[in-house]
PDB file of N, CA and C in Angstrom:
ATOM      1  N   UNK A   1     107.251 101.620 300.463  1.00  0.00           N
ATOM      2  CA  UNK A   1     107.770 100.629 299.557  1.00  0.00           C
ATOM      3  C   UNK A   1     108.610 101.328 298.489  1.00  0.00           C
ATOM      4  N   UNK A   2     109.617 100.741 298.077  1.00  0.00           N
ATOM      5  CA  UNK A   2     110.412 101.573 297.005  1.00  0.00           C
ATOM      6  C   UNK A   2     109.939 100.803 295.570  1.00  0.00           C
ATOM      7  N   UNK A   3     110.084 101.470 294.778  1.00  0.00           N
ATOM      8  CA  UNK A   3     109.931 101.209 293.561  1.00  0.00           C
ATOM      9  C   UNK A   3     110.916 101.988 292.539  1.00  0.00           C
ATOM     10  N   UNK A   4     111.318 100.982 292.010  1.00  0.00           N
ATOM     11  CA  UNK A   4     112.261 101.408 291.056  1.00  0.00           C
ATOM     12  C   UNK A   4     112.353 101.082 289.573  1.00  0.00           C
ATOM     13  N   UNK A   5     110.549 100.859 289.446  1.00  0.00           N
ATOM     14  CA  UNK A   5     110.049 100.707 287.864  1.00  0.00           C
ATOM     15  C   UNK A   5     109.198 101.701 287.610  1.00  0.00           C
ATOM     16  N   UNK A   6     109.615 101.960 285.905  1.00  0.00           N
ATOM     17  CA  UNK A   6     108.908 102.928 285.321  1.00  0.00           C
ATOM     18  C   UNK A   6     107.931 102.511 284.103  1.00  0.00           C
ATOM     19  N   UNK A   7     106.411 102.287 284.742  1.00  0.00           N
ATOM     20  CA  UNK A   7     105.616 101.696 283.644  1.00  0.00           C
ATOM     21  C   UNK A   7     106.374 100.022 283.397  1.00  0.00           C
ATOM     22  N   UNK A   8     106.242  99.601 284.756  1.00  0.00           N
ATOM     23  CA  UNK A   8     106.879  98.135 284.725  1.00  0.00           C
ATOM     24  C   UNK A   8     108.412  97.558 283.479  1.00  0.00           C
ATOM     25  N   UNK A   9     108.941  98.661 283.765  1.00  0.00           N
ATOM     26  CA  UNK A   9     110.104  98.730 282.810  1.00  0.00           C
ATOM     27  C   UNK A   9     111.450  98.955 283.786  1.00  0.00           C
ATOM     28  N   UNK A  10     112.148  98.278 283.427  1.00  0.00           N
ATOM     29  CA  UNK A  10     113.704  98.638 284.534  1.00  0.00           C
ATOM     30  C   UNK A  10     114.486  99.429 283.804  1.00  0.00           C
ATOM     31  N   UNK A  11     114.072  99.657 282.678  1.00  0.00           N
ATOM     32  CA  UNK A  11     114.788 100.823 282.239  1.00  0.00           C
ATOM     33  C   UNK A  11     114.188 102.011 281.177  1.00  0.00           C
ATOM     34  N   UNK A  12     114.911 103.147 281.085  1.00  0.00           N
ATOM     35  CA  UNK A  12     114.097 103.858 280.181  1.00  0.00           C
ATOM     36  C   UNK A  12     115.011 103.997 278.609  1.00  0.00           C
ATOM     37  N   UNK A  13     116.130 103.485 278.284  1.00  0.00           N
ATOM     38  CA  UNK A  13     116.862 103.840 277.441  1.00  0.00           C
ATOM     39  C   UNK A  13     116.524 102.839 276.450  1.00  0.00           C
ATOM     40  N   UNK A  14     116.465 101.333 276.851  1.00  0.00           N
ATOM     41  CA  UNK A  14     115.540 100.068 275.974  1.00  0.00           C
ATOM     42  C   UNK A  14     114.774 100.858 274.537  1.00  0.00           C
ATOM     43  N   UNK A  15     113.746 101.286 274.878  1.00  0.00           N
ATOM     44  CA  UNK A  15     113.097 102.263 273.726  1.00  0.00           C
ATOM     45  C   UNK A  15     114.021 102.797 272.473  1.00  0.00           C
ATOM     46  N   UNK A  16     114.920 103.501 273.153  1.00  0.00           N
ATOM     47  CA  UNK A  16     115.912 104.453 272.485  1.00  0.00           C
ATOM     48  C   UNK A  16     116.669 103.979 271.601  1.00  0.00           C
ATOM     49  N   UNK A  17     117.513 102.325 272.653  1.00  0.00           N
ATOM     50  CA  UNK A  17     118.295 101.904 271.702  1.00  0.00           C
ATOM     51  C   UNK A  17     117.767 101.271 270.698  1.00  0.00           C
ATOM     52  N   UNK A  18     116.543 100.389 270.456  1.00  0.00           N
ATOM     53  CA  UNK A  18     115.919  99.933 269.833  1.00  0.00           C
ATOM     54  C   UNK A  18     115.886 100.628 268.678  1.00  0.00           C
ATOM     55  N   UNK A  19     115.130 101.973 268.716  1.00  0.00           N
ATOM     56  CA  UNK A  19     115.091 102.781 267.657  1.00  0.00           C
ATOM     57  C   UNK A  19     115.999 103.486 266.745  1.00  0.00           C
ATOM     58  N   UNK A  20     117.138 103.337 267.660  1.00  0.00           N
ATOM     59  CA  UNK A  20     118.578 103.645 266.775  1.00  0.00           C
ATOM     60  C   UNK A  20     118.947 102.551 266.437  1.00  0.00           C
ATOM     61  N   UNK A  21     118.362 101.779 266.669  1.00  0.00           N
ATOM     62  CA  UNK A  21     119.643  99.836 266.165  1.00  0.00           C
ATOM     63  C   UNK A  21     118.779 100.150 264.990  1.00  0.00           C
ATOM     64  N   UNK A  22     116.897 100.249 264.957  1.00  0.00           N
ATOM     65  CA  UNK A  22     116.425 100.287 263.571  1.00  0.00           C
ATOM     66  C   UNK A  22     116.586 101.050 262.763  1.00  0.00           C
ATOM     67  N   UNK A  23     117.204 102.095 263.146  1.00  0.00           N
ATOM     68  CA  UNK A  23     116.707 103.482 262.360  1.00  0.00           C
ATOM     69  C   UNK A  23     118.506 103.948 261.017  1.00  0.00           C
ATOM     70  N   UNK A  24     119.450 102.434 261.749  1.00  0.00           N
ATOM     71  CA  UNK A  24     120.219 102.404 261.058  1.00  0.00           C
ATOM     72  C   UNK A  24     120.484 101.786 260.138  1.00  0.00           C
ATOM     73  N   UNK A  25     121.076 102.253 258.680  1.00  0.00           N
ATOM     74  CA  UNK A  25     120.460 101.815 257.442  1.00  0.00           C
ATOM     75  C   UNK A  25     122.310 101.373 256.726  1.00  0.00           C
ATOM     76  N   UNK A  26     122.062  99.877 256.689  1.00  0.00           N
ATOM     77  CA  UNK A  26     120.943  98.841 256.763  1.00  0.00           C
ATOM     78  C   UNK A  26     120.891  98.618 258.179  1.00  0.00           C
ATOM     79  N   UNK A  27     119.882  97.962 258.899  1.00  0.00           N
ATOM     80  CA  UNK A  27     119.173  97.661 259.834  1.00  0.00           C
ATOM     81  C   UNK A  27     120.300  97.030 260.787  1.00  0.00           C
ATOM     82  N   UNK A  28     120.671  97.371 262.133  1.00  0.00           N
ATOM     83  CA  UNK A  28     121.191  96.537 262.928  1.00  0.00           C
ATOM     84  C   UNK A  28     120.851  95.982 263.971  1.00  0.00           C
ATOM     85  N   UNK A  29     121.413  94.101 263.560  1.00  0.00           N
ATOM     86  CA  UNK A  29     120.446  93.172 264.105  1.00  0.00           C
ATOM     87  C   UNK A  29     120.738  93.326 265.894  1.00  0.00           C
ATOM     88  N   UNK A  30     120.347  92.607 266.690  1.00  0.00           N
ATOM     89  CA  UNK A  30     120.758  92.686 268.035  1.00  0.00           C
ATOM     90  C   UNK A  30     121.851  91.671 268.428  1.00  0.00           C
ATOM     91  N   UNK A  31     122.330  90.576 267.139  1.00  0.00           N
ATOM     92  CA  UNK A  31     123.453  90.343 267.241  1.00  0.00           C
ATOM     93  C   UNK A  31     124.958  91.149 267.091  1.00  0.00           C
ATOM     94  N   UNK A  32     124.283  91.997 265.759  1.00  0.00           N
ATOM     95  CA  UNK A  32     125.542  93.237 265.916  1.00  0.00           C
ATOM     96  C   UNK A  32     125.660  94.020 266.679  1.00  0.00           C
ATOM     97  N   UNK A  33     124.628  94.548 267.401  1.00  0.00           N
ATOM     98  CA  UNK A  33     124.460  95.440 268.211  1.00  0.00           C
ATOM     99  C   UNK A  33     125.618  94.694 269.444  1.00  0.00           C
ATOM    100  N   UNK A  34     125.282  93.402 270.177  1.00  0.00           N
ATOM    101  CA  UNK A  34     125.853  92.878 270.788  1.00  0.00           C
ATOM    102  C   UNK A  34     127.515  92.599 270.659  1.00  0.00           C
ATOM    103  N   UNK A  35     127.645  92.126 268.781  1.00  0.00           N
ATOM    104  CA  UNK A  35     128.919  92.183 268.892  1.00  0.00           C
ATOM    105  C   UNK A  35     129.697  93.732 269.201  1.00  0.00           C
ATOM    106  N   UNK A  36     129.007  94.170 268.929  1.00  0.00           N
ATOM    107  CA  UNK A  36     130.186  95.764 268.973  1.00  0.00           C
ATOM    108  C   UNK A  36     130.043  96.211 270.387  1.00  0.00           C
ATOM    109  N   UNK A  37     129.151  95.927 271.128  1.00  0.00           N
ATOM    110  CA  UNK A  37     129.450  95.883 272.670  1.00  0.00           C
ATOM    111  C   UNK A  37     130.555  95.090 273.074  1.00  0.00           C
ATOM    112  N   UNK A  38     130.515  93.784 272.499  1.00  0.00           N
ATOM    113  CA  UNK A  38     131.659  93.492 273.171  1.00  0.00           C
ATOM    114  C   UNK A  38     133.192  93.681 272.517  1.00  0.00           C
ATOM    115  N   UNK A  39     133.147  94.401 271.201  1.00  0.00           N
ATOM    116  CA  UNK A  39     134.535  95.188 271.213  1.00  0.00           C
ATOM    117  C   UNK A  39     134.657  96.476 272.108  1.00  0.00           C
ATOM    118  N   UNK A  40     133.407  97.272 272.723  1.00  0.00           N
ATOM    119  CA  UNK A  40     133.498  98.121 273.582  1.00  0.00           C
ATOM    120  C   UNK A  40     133.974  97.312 274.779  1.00  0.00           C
ATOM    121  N   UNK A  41     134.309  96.087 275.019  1.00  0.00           N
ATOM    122  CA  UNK A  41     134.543  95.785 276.821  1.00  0.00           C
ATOM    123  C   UNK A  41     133.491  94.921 276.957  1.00  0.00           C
ATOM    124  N   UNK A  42     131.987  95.253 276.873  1.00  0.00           N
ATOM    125  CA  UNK A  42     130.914  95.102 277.805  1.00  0.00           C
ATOM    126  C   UNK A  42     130.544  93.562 277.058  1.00  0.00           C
ATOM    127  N   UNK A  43     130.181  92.608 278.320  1.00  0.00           N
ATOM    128  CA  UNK A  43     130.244  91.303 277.941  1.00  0.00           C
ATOM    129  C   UNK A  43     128.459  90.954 277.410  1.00  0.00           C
ATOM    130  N   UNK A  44     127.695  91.162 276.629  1.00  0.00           N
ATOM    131  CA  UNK A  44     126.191  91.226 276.340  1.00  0.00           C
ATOM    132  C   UNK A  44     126.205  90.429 275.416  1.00  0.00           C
ATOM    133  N   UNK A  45     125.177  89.521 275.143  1.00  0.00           N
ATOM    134  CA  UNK A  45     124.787  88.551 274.154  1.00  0.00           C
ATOM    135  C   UNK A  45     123.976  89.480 273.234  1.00  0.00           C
ATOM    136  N   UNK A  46     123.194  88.409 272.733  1.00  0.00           N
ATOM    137  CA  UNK A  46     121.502  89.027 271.736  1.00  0.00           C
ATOM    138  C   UNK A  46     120.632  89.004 272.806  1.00  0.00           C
ATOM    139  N   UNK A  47     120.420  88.375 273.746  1.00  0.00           N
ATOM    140  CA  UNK A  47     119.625  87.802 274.634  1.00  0.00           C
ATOM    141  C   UNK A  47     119.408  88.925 275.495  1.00  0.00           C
ATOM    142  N   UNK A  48     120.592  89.204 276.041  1.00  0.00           N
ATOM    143  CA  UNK A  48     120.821  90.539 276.631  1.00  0.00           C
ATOM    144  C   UNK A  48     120.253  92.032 276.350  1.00  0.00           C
ATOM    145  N   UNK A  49     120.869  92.235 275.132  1.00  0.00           N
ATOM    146  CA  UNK A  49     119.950  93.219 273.882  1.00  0.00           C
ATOM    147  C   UNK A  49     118.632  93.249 274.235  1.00  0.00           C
ATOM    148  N   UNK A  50     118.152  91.869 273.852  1.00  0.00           N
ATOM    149  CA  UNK A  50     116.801  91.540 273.593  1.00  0.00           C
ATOM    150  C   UNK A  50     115.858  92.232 274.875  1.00  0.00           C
ATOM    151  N   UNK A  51     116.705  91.677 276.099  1.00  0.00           N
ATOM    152  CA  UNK A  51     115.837  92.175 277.080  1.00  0.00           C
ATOM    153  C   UNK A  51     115.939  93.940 277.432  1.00  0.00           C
ATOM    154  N   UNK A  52     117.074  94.254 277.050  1.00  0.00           N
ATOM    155  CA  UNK A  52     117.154  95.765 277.727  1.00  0.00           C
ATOM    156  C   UNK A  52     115.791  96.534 276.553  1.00  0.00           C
ATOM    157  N   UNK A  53     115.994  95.849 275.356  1.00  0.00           N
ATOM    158  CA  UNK A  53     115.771  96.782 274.593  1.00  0.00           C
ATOM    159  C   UNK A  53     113.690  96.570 274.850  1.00  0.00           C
ATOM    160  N   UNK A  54     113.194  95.221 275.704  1.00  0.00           N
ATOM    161  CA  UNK A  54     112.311  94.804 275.765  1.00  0.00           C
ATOM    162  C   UNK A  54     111.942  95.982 277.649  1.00  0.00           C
ATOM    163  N   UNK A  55     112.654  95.892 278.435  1.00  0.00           N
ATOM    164  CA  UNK A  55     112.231  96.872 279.280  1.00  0.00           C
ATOM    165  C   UNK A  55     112.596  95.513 280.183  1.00  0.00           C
ATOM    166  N   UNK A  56     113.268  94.541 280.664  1.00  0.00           N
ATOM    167  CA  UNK A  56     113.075  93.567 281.172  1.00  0.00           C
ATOM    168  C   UNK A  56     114.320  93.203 281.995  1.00  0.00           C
ATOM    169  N   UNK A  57     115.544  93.994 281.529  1.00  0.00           N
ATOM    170  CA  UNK A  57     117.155  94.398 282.400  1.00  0.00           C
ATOM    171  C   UNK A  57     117.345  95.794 282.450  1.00  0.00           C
ATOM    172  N   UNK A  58     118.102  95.347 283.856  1.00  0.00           N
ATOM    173  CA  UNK A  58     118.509  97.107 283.981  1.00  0.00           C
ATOM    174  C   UNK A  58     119.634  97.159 283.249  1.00  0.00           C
ATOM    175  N   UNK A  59     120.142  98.482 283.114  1.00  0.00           N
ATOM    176  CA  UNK A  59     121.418  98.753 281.785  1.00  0.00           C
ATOM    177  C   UNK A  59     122.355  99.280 283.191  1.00  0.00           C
ATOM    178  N   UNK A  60     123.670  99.256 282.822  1.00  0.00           N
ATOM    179  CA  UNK A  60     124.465 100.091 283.826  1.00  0.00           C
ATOM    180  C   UNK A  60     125.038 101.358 283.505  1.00  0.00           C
ATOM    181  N   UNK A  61     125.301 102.199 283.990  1.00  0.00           N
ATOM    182  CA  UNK A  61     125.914 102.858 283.758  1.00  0.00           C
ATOM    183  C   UNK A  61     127.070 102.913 282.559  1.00  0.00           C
ATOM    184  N   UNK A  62     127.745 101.991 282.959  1.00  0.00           N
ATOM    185  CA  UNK A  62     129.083 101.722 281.865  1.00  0.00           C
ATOM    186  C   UNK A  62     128.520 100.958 280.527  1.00  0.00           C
ATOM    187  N   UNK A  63     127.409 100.613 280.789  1.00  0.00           N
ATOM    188  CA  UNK A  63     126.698 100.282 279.460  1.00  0.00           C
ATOM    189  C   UNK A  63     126.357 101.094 278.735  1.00  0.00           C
ATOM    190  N   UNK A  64     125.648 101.723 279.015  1.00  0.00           N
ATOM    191  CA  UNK A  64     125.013 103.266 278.873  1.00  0.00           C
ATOM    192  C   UNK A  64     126.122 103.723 277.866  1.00  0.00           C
ATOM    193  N   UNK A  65     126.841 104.191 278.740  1.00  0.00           N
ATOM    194  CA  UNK A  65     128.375 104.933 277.699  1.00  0.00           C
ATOM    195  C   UNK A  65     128.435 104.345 276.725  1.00  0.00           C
ATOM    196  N   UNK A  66     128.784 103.007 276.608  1.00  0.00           N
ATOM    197  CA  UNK A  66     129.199 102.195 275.398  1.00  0.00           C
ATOM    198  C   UNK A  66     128.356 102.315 274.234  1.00  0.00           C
ATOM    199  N   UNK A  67     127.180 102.393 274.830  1.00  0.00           N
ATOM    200  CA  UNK A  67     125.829 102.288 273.702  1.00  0.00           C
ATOM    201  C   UNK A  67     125.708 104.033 273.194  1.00  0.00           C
ATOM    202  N   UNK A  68     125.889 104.917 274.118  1.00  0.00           N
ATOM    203  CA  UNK A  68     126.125 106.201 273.656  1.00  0.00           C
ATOM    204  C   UNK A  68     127.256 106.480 272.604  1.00  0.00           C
ATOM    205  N   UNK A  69     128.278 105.727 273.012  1.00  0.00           N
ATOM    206  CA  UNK A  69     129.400 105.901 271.995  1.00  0.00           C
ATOM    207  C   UNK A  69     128.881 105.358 270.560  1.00  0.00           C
ATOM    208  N   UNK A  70     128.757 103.667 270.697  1.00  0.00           N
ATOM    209  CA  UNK A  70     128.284 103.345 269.278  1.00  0.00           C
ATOM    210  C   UNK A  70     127.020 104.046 268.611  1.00  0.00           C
ATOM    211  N   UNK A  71     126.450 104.552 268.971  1.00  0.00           N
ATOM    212  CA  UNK A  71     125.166 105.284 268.099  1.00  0.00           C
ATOM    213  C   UNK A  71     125.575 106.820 267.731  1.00  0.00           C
ATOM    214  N   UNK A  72     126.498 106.969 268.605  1.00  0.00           N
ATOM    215  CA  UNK A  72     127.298 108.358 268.450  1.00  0.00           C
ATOM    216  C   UNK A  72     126.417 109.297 268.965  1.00  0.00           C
ATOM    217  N   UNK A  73     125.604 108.925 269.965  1.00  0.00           N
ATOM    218  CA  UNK A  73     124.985 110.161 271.213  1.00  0.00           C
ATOM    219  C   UNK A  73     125.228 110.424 272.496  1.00  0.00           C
ATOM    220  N   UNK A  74     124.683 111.807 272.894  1.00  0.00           N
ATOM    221  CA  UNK A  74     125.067 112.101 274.438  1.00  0.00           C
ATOM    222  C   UNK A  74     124.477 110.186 275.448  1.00  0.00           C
ATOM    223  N   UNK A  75     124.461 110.032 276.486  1.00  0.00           N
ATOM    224  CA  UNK A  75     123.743 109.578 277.271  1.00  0.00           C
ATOM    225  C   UNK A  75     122.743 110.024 277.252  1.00  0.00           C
ATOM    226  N   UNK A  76     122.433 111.542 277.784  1.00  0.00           N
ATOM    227  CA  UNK A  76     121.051 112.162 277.770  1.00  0.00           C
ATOM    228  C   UNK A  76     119.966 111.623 276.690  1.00  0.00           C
ATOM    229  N   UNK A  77     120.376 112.037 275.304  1.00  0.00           N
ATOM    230  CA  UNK A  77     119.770 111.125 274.482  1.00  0.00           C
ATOM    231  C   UNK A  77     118.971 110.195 274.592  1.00  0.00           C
ATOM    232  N   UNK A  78     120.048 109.330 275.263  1.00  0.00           N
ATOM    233  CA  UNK A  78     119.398 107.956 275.342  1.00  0.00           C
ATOM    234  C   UNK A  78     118.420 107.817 276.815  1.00  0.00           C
ATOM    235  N   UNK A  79     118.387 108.434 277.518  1.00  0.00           N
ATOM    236  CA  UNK A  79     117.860 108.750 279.112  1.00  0.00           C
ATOM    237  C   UNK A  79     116.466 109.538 278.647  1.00  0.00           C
ATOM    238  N   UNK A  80     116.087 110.395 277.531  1.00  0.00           N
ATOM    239  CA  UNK A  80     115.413 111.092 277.122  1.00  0.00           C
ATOM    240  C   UNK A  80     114.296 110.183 277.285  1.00  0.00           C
ATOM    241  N   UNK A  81     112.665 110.751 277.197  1.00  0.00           N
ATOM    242  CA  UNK A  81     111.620 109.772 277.207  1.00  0.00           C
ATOM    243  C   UNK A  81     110.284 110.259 277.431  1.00  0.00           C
ATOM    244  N   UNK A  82     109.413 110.060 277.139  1.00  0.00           N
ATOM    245  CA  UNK A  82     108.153 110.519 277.034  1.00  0.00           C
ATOM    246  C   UNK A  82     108.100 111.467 278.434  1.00  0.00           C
ATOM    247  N   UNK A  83     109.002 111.007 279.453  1.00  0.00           N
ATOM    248  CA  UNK A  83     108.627 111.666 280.714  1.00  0.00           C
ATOM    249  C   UNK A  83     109.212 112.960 280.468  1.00  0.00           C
ATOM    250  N   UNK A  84     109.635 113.171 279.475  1.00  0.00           N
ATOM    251  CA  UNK A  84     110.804 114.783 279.921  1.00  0.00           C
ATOM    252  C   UNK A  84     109.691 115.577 279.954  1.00  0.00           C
ATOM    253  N   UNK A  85     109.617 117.031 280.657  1.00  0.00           N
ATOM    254  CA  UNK A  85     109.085 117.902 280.976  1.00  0.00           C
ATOM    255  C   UNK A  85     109.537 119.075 280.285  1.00  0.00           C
ATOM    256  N   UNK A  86     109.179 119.412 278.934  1.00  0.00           N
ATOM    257  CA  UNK A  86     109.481 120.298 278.001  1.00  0.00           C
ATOM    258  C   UNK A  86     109.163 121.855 278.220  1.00  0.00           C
ATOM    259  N   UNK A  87     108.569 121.990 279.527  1.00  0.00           N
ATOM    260  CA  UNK A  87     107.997 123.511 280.257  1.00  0.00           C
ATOM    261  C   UNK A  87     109.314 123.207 281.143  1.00  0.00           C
ATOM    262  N   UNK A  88     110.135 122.841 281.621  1.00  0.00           N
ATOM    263  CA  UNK A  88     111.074 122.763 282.419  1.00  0.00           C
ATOM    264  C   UNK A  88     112.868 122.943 281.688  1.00  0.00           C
ATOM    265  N   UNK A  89     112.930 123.835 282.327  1.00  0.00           N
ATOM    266  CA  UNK A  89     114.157 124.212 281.431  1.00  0.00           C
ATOM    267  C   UNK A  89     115.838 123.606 282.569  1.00  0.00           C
ATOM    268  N   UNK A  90     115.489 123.685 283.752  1.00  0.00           N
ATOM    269  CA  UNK A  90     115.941 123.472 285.047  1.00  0.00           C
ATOM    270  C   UNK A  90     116.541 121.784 284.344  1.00  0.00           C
ATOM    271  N   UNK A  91     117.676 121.365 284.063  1.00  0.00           N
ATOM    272  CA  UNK A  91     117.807 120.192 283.805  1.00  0.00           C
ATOM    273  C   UNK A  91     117.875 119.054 284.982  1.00  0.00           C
ATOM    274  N   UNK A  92     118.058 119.409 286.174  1.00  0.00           N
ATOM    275  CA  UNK A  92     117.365 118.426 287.214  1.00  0.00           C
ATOM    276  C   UNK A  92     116.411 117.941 287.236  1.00  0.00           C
ATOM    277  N   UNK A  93     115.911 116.772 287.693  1.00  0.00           N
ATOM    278  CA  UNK A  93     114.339 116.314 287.650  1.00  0.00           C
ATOM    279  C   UNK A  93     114.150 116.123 289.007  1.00  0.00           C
ATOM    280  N   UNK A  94     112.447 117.117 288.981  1.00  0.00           N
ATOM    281  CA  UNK A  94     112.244 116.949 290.232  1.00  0.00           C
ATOM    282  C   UNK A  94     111.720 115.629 291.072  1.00  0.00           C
ATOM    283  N   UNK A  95     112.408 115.695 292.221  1.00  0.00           N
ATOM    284  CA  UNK A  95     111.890 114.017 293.091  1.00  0.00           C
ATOM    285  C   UNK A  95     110.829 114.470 293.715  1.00  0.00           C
ATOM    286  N   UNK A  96     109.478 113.482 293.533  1.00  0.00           N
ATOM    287  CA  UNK A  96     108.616 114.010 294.788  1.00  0.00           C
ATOM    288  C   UNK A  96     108.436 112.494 295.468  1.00  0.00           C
ATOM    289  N   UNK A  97     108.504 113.173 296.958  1.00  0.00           N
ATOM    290  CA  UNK A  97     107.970 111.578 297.878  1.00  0.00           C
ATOM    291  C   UNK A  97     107.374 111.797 298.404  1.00  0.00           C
ATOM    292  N   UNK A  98     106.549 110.562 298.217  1.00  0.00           N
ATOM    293  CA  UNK A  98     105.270 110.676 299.098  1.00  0.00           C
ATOM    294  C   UNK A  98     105.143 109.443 300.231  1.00  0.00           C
ATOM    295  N   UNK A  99     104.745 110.080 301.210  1.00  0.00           N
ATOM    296  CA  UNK A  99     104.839 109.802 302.727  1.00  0.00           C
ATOM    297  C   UNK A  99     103.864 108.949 302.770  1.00  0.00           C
TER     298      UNK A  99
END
């Protein structure tokens, strides 16, 4: 069976952006957040926001960027997550499958 959730989450960056929308002073709502996506291109409501940042949509790629740009970080950054493996210097992550 494939699975392509992590801790019933479709994404891992949700967390991230969340904490940079709060961590910016003054506070940005997930309507702004949304509007300045869509001066980046990317067509996202609040609703939208709401869910990535809830674990509940997947983000795309070209989203990704956009949201890297406005917070002014790598992607990695935002990809970063309790899972990183800080004894691992090798920036690949290893796949294991099990049969």
């Amino acid at each position: 069976m494939f699975k392509n959730k992590s801790e019933n989450r479709n994404n891992i960056c949700g967390i991230k952006i969340y904490e940079m929308r709060k961590s910016i002073t003054p506070r940005m709502s997930q309507r702004a957040l949304a509007d300045r996506m869509q001066l980046e291109g990317i067509d996202l409501d609040k609703n939208a926001i709401q869910r990535i940042e809830c674990g509940k949509r997947f983000v795309t790629d070209i989203e990704l960027l956009s949201f890297a740009k406005i917070f002014n970080v790598s992607c990695d950054h935002l990809l970063m997550s309790k899972y990183k493996n800080d004894t691992n210097d090798d920036p690949l992550v290893e796949i294991k499958i099990r049969l």
